[in-house]
N, C-alpha and C. Protein backbone atom coordinates (compact mmCIF):
# COMPACT_ATOMS: atom_id res chain seq x y z
N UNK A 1 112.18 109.58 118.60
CA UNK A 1 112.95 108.41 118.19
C UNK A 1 113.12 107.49 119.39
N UNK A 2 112.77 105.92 119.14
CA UNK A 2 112.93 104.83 120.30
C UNK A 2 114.31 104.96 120.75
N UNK A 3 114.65 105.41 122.16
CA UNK A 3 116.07 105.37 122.72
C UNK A 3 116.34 103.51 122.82
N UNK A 4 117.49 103.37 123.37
CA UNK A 4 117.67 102.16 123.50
C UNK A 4 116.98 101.36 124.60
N UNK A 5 116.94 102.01 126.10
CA UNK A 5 115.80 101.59 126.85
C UNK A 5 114.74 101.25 126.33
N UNK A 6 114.02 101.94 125.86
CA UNK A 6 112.61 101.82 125.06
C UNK A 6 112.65 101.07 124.34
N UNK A 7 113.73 100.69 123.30
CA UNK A 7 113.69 99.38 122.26
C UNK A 7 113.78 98.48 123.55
N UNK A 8 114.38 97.85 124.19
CA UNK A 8 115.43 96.88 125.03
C UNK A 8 113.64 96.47 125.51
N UNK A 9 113.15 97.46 126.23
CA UNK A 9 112.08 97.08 126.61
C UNK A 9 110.47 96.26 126.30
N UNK A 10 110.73 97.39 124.77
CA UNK A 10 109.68 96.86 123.67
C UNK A 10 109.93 95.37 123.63
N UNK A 11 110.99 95.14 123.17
CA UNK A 11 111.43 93.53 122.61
C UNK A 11 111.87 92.94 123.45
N UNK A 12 111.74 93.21 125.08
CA UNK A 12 111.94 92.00 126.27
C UNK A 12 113.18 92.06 126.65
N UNK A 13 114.17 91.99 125.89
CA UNK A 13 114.29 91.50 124.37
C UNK A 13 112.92 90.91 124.86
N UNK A 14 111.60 91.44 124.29
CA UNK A 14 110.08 90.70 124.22
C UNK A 14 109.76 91.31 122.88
N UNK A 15 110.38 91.16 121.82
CA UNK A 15 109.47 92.19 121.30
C UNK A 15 108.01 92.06 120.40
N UNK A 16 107.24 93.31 120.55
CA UNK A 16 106.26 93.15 120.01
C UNK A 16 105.15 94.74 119.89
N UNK A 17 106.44 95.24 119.39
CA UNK A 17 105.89 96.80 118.94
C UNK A 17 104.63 97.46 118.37
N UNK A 18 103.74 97.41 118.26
CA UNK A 18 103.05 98.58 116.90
C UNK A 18 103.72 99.57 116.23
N UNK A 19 103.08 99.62 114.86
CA UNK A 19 104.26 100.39 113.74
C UNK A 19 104.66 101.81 114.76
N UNK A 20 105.79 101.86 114.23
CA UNK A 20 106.60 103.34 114.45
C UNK A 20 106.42 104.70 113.71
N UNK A 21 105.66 104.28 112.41
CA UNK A 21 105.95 105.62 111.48
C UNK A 21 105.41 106.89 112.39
N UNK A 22 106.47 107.99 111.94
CA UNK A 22 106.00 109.23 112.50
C UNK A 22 105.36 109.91 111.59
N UNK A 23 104.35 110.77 112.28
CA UNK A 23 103.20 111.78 111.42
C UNK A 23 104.06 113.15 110.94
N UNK A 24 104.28 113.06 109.46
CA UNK A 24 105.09 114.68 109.10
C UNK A 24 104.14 114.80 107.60
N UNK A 25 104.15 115.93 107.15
CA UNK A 25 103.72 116.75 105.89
C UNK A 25 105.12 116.19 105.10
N UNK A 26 104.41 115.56 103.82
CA UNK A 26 105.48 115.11 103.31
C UNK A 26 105.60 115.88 102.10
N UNK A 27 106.80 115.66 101.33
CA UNK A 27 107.38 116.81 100.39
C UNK A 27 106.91 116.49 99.35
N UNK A 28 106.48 117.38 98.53
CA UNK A 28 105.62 116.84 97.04
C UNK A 28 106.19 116.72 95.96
N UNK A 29 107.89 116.75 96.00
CA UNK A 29 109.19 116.13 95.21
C UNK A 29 110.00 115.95 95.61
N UNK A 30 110.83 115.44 95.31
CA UNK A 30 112.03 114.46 95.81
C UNK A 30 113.01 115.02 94.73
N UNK A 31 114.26 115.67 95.41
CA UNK A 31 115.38 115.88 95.17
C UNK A 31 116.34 114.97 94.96
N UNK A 32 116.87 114.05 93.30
CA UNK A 32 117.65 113.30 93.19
C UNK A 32 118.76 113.38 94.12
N UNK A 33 119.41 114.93 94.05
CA UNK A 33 121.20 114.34 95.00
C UNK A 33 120.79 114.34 96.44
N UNK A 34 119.77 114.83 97.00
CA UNK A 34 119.35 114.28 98.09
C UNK A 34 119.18 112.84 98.68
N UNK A 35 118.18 112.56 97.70
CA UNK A 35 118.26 111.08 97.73
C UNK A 35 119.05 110.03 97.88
N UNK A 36 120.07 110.61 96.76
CA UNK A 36 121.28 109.51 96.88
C UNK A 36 122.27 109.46 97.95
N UNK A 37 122.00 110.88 99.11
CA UNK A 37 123.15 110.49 99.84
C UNK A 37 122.51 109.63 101.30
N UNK A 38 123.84 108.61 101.30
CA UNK A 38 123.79 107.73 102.52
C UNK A 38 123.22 108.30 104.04
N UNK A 39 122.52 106.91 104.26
CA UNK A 39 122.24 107.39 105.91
C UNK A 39 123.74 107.27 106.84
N UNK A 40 123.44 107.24 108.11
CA UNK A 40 124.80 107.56 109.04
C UNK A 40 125.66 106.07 109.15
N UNK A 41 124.95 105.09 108.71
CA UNK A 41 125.49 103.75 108.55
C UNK A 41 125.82 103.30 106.90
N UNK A 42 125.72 103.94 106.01
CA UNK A 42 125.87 104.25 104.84
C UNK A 42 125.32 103.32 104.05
N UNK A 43 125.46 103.14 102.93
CA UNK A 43 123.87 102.34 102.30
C UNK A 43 124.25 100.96 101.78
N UNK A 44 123.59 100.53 101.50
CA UNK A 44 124.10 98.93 101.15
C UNK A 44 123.70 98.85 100.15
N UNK A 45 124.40 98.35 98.74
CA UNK A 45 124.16 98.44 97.45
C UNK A 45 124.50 97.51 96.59
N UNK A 46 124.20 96.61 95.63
CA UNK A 46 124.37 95.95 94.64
C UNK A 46 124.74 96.86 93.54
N UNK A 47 125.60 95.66 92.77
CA UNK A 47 125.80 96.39 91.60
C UNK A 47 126.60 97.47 91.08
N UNK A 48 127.06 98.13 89.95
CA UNK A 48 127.96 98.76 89.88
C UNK A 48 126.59 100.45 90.51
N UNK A 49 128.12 100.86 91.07
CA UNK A 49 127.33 102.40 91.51
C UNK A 49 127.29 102.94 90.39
N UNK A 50 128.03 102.89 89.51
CA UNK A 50 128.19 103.96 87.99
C UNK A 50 126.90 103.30 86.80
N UNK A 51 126.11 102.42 87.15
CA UNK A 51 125.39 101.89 86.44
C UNK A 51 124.54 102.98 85.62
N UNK A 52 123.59 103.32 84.53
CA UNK A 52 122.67 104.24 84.24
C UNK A 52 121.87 104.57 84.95
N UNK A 53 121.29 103.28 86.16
CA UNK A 53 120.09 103.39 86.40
C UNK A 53 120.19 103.20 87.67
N UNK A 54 119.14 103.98 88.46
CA UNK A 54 119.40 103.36 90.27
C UNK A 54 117.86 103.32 90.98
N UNK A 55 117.68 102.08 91.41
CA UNK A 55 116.36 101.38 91.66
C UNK A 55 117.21 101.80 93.75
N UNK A 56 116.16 102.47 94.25
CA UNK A 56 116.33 102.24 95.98
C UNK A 56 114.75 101.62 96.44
N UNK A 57 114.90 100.71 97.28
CA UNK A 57 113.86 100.28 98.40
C UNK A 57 114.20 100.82 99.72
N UNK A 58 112.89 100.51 99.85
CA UNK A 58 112.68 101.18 101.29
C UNK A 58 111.90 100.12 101.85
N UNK A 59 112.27 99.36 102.67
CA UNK A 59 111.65 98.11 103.09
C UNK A 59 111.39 97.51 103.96
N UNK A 60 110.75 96.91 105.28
CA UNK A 60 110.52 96.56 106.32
C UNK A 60 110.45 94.76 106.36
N UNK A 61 111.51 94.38 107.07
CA UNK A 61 111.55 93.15 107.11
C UNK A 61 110.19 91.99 107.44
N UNK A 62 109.65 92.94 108.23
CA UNK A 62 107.99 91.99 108.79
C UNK A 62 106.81 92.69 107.85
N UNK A 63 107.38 93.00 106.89
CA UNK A 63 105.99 93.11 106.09
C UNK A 63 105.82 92.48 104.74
N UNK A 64 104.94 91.86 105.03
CA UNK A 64 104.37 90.40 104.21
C UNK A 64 104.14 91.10 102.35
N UNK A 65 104.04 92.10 102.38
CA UNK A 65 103.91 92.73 101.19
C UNK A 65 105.57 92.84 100.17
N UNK A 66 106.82 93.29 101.24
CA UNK A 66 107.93 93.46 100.77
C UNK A 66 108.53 91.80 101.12
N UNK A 67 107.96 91.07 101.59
CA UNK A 67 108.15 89.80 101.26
C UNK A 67 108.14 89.50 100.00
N UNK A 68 106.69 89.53 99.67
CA UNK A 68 105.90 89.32 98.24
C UNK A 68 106.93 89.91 97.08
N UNK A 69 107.75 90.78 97.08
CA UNK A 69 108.59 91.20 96.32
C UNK A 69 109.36 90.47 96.59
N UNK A 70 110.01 89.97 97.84
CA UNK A 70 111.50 89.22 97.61
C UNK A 70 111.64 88.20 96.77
N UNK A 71 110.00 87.57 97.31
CA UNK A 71 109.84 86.28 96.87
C UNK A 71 109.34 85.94 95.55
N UNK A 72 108.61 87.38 94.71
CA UNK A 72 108.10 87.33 93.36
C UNK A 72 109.20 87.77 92.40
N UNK A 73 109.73 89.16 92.71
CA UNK A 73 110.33 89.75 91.90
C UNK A 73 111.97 90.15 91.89
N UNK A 74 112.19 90.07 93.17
CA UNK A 74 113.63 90.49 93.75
C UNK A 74 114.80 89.72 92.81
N UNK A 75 114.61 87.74 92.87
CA UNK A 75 115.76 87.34 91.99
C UNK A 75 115.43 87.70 90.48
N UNK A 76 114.82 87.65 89.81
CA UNK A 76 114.45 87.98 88.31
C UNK A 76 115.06 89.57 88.27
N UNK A 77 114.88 90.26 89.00
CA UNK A 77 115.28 91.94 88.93
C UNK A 77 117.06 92.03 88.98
N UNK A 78 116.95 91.03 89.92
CA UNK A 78 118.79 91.49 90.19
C UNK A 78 119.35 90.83 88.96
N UNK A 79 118.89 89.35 88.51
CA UNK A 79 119.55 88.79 87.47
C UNK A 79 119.22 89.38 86.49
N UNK A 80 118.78 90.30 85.97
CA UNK A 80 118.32 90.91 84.89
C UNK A 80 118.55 92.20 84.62
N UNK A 81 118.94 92.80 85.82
CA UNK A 81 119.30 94.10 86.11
C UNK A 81 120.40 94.35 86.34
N UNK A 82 120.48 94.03 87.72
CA UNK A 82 121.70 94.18 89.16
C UNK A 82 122.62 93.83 87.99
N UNK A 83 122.49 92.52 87.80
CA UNK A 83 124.15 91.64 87.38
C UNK A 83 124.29 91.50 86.09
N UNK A 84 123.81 92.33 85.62
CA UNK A 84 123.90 92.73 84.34
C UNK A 84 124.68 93.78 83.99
N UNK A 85 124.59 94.61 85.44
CA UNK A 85 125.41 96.11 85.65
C UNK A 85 124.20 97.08 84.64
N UNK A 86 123.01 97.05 84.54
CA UNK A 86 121.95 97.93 84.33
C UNK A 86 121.47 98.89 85.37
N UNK A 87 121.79 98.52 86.19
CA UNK A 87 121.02 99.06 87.76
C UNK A 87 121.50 98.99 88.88
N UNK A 88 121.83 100.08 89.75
CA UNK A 88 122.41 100.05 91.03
C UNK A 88 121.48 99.79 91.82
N UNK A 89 121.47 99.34 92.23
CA UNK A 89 120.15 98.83 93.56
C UNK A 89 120.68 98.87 94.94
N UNK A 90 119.81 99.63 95.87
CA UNK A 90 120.31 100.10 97.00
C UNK A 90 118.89 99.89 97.57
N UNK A 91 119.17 99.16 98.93
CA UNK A 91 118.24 98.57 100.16
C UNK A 91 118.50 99.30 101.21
N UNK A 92 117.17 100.14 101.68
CA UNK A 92 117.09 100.94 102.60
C UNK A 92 116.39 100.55 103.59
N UNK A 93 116.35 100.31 105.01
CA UNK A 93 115.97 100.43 106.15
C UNK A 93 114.55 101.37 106.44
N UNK A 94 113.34 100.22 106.64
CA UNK A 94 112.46 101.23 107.10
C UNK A 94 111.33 100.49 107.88
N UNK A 95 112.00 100.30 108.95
CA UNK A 95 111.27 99.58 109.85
C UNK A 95 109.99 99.46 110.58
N UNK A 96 108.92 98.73 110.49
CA UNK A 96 107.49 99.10 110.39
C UNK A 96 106.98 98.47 112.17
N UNK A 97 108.29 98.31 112.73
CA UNK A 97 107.84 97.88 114.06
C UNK A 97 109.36 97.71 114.84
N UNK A 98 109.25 97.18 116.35
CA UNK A 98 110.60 97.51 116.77
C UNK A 98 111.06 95.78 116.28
N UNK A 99 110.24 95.18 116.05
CA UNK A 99 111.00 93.37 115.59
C UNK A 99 111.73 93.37 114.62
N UNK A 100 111.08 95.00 113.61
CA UNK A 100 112.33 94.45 111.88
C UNK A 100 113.17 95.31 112.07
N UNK A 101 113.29 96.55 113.25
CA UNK A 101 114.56 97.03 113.75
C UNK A 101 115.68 96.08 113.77
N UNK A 102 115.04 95.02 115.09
CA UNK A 102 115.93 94.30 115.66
C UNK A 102 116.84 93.51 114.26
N UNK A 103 115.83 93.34 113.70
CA UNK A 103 116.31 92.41 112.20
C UNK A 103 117.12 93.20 111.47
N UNK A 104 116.97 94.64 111.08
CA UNK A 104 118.02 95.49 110.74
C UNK A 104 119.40 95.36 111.25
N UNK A 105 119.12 95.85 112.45
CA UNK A 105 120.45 95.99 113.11
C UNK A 105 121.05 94.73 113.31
N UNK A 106 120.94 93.24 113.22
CA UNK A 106 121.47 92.07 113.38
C UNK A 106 122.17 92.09 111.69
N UNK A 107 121.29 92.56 111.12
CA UNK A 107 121.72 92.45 109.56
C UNK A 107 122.98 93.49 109.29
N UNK A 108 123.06 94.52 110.11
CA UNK A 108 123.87 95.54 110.20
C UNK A 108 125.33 95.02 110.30
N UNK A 109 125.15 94.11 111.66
CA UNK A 109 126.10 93.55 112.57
C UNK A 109 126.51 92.08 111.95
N UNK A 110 125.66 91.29 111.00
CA UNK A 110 126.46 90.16 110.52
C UNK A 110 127.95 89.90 110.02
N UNK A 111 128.30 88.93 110.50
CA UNK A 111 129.64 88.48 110.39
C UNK A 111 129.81 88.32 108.52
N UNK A 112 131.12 88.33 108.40
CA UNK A 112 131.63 88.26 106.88
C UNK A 112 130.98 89.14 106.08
N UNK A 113 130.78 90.80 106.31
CA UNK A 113 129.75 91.78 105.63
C UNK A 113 128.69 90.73 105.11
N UNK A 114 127.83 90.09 106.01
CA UNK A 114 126.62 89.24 105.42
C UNK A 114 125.28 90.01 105.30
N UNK A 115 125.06 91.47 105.11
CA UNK A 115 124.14 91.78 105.31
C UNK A 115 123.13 91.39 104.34
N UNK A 116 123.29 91.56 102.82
CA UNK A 116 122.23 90.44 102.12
C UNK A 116 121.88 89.48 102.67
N UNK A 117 123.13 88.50 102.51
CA UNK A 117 122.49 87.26 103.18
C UNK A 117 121.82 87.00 104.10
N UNK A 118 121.77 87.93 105.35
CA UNK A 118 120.82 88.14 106.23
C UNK A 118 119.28 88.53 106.06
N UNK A 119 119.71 89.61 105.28
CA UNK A 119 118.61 90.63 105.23
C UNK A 119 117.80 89.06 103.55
N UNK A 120 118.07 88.61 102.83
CA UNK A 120 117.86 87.52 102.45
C UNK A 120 116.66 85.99 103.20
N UNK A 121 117.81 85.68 104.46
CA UNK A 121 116.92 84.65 105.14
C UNK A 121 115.93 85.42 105.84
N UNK A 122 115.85 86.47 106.60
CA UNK A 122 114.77 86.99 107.36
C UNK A 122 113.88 86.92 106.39
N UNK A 123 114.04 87.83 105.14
CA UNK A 123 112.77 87.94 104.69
C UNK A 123 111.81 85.68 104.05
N UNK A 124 113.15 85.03 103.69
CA UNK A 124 112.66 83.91 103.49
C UNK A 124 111.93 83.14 104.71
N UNK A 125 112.66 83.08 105.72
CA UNK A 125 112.04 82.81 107.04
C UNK A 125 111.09 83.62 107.75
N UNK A 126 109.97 84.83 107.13
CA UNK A 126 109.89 85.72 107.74
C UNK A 126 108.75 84.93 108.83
N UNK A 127 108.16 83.79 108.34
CA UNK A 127 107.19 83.41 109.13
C UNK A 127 107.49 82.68 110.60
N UNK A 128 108.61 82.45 110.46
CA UNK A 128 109.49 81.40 111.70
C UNK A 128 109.39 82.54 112.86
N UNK A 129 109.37 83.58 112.75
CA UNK A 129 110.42 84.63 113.29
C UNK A 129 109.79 86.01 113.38
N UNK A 130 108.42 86.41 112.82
CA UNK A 130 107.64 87.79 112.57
C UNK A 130 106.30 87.35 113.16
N UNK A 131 106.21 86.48 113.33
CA UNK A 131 104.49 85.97 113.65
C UNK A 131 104.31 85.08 114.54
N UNK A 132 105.55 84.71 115.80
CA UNK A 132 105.40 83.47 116.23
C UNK A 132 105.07 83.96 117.51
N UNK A 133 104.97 83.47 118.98
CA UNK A 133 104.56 84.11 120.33
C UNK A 133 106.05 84.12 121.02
N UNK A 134 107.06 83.83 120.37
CA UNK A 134 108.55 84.03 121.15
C UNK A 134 109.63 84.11 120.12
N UNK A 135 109.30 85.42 119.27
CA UNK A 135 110.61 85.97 118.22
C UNK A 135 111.84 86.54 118.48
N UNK A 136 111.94 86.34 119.42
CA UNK A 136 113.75 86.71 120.07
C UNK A 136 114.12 85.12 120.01
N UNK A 137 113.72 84.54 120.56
CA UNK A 137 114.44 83.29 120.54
C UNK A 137 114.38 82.53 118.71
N UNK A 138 113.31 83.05 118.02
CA UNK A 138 113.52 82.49 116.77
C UNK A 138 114.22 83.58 116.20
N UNK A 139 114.82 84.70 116.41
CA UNK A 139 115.33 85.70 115.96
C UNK A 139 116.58 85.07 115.91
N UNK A 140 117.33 84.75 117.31
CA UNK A 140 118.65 83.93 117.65
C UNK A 140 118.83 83.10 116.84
N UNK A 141 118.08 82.02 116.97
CA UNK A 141 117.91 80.89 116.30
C UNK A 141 118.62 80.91 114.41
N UNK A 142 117.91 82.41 114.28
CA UNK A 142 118.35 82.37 112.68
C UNK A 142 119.50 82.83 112.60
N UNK A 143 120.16 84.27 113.54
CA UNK A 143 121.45 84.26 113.85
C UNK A 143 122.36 83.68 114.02
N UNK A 144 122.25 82.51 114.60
CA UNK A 144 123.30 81.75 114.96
C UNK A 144 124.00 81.47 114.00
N UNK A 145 122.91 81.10 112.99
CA UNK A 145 122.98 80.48 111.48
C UNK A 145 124.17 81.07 111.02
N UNK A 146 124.18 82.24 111.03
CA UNK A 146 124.90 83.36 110.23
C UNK A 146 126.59 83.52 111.06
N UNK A 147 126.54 83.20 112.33
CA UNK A 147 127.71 83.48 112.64
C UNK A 147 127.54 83.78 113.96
N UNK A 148 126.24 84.28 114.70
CA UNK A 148 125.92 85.07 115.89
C UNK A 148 126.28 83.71 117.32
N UNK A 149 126.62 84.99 118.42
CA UNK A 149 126.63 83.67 119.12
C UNK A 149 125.62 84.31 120.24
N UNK A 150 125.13 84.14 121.48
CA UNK A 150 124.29 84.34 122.04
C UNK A 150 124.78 85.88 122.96
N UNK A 151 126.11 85.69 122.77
CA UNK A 151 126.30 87.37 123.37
C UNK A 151 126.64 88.12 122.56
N UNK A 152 127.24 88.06 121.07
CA UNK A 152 127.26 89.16 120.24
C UNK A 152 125.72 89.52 119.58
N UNK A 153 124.69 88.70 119.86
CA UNK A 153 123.80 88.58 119.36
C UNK A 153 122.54 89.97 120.61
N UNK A 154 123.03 89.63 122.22
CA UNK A 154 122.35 90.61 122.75
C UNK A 154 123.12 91.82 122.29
N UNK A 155 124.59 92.06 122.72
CA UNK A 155 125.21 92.85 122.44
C UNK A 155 124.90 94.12 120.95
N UNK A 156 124.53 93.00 120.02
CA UNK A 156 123.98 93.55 118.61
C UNK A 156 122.50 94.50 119.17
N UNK A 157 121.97 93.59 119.81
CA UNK A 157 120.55 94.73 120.26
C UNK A 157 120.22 95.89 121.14
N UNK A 158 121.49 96.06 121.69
CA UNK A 158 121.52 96.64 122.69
C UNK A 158 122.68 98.08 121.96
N UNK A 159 123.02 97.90 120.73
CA UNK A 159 124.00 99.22 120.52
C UNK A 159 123.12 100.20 119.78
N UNK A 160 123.47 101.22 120.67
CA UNK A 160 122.52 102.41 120.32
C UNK A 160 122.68 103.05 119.07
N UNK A 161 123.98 102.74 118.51
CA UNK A 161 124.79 103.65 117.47
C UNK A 161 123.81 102.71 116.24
N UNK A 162 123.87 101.65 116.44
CA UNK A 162 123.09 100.92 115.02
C UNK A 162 121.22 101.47 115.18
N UNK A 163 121.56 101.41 116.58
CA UNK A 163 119.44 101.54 116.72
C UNK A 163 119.28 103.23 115.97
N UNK A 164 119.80 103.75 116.56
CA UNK A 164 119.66 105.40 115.91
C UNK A 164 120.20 105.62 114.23
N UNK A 165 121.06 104.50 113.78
CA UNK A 165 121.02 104.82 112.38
C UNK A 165 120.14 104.21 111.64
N UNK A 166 119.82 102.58 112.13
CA UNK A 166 118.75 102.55 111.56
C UNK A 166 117.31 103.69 111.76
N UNK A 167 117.09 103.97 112.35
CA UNK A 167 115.89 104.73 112.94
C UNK A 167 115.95 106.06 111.78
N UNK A 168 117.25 106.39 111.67
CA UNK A 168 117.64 107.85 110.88
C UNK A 168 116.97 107.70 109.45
N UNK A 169 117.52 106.57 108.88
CA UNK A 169 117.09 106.73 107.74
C UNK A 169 115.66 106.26 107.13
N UNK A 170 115.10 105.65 108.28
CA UNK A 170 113.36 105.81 108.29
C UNK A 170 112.79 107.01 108.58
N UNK A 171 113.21 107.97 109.57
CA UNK A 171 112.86 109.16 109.86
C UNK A 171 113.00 109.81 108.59
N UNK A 172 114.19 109.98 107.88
CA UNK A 172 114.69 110.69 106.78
C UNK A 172 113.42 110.43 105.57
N UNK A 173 113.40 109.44 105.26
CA UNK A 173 113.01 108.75 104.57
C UNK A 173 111.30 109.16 104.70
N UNK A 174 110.62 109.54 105.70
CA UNK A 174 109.47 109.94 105.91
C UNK A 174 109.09 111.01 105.71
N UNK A 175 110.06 111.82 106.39
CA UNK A 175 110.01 113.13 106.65
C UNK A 175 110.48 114.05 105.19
N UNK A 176 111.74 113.72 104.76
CA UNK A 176 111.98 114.40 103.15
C UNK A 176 111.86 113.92 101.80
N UNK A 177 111.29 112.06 102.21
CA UNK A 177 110.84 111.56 101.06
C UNK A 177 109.23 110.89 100.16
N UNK A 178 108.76 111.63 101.43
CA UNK A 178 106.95 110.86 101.92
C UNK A 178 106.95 109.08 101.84
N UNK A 179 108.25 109.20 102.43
CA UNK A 179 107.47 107.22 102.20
C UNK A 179 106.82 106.87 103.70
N UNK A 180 105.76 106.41 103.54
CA UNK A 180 105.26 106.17 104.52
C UNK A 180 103.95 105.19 104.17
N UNK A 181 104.86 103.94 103.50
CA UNK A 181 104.24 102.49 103.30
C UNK A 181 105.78 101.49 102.80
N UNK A 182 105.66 100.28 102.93
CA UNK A 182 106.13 99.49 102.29
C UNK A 182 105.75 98.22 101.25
N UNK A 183 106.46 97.99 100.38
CA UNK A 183 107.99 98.39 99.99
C UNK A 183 107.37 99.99 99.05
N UNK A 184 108.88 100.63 99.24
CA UNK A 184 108.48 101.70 98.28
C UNK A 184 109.82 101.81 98.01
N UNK A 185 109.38 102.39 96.35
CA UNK A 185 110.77 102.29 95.55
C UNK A 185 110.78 103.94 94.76
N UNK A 186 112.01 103.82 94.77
CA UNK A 186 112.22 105.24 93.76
C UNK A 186 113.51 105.16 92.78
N UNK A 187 112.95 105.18 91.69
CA UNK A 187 113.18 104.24 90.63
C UNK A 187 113.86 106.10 89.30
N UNK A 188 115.65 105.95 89.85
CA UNK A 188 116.21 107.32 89.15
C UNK A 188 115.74 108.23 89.77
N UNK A 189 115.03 108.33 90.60
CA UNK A 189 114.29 109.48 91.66
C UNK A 189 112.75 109.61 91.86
N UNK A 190 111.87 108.72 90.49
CA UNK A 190 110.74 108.96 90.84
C UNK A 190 110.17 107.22 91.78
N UNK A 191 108.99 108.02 92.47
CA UNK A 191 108.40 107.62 93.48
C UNK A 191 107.64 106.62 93.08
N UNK A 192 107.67 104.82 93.66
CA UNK A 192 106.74 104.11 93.00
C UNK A 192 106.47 103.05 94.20
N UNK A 193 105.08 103.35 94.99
CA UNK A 193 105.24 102.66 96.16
C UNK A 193 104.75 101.34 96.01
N UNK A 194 104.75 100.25 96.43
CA UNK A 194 103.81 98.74 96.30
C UNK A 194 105.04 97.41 95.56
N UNK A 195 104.78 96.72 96.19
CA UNK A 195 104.91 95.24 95.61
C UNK A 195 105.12 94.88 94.08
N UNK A 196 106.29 95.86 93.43
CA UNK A 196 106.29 95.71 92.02
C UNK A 196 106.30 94.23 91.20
N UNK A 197 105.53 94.25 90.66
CA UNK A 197 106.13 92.95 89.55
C UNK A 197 107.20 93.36 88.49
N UNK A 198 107.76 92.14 88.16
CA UNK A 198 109.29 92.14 87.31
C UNK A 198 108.25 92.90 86.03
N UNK A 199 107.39 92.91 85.79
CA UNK A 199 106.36 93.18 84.23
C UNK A 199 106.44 94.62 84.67
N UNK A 200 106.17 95.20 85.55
CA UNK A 200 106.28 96.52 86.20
C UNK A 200 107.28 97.40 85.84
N UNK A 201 108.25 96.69 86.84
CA UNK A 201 109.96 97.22 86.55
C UNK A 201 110.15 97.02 85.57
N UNK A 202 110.10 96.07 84.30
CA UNK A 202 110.43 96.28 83.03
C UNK A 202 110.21 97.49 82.27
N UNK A 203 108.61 98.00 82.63
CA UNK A 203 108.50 99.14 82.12
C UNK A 203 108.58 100.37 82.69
N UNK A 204 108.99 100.36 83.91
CA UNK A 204 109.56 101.59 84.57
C UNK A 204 110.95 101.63 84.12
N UNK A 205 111.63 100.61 83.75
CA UNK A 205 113.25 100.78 83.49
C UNK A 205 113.44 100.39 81.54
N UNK A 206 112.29 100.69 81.25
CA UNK A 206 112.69 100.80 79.55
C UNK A 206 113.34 102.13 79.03
């Protein structure tokens, strides 16, 4: 697991990682009450928890694929689902480099519990900010937005307690749930990895 030196370093604050996933034998079922329990930062969830149905992602902020969901299917799902109270939907942390760490843990740390809304503009802005030759400073840049100021903002990157929980529940998540792509969803407990369309989820949740 990246200690905090090792992140601090990766990302300059310079950052510019290659993926993290670790190599494990993954489990060839998935244990519902397993599943459902929270990582060490506990889970972030839409929707009523008592709903019938519970849709989790597993998602990496710099990947252009779980973009493709935010941006195809994500509002049609929640308005149709989420806020309907059909579906608990819970967004999991699974960071495919140390840049959508950093984006985690800022999302962790947003002011006014903004973590949607965060975890929201990154993925809308992902191009400002995932692909440019100086993403700490466009990283800030989108922070500020939110509330950050330039020292709660290092301060945010530099706490080990957020870097190791995010990190936990990607490890977890690899190691006792085989995910090891993004986005991947597990939809009441079963396993459904890729870029769903709303035509998809309709018929996984009939």
């Amino acid at each position: 697991m990246i200690n905090r030196r090792d992140f601090i370093a990766t990302t300059g604050l310079a950052l510019g990682a290659a993926a993290l996933l670790p190599r494990f034998a993954f489990a060839a079922s998935v244990d519902t009450a397993e599943l459902m329990k929270p990582g060490p930062l506990g889970d972030k969830g839409l929707g009523k928890p008592d709903a019938p149905k519970v849709v989790i992602e597993y998602a990496s902020l710099t990947c252009s694929h779980c973009r493709h969901f935010h941006d195809t299917t994500y509002r049609p799902f929640k308005e149709k689902y989420v806020d309907s109270g059909q579906v608990y939907f819970i967004f999991r942390e699974f960071p495919l480099d140390a840049l959508a760490t950093a984006g985690f843990m800022l999302a962790r740390a947003a002011p006014n519990d903004g973590y949607f809304p965060m975890v929201d503009l990154l993925f809308e802005r992902q191009e400002q900010w995932a692909f440019v030759q100086d993403p700490v400073s466009a990283l800030l840049a989108i922070a500020k937005q939110v509330g950050f100021t330039q020292e709660t903002f290092e301060l945010t990157l530099k706490n080990q307690a957020l870097l190791d929980g995010v990190n936990a529940v990607k490890d977890r998540a690899a190691t006792t749930f085989g995910v090891d792509a993004t986005p991947t969803f597990f939809i009441n407990g079963e396993k459904k990895p890729g870029a769903l369309s709303i035509e998809e989820l309709d018929q996984l949740l009939a």
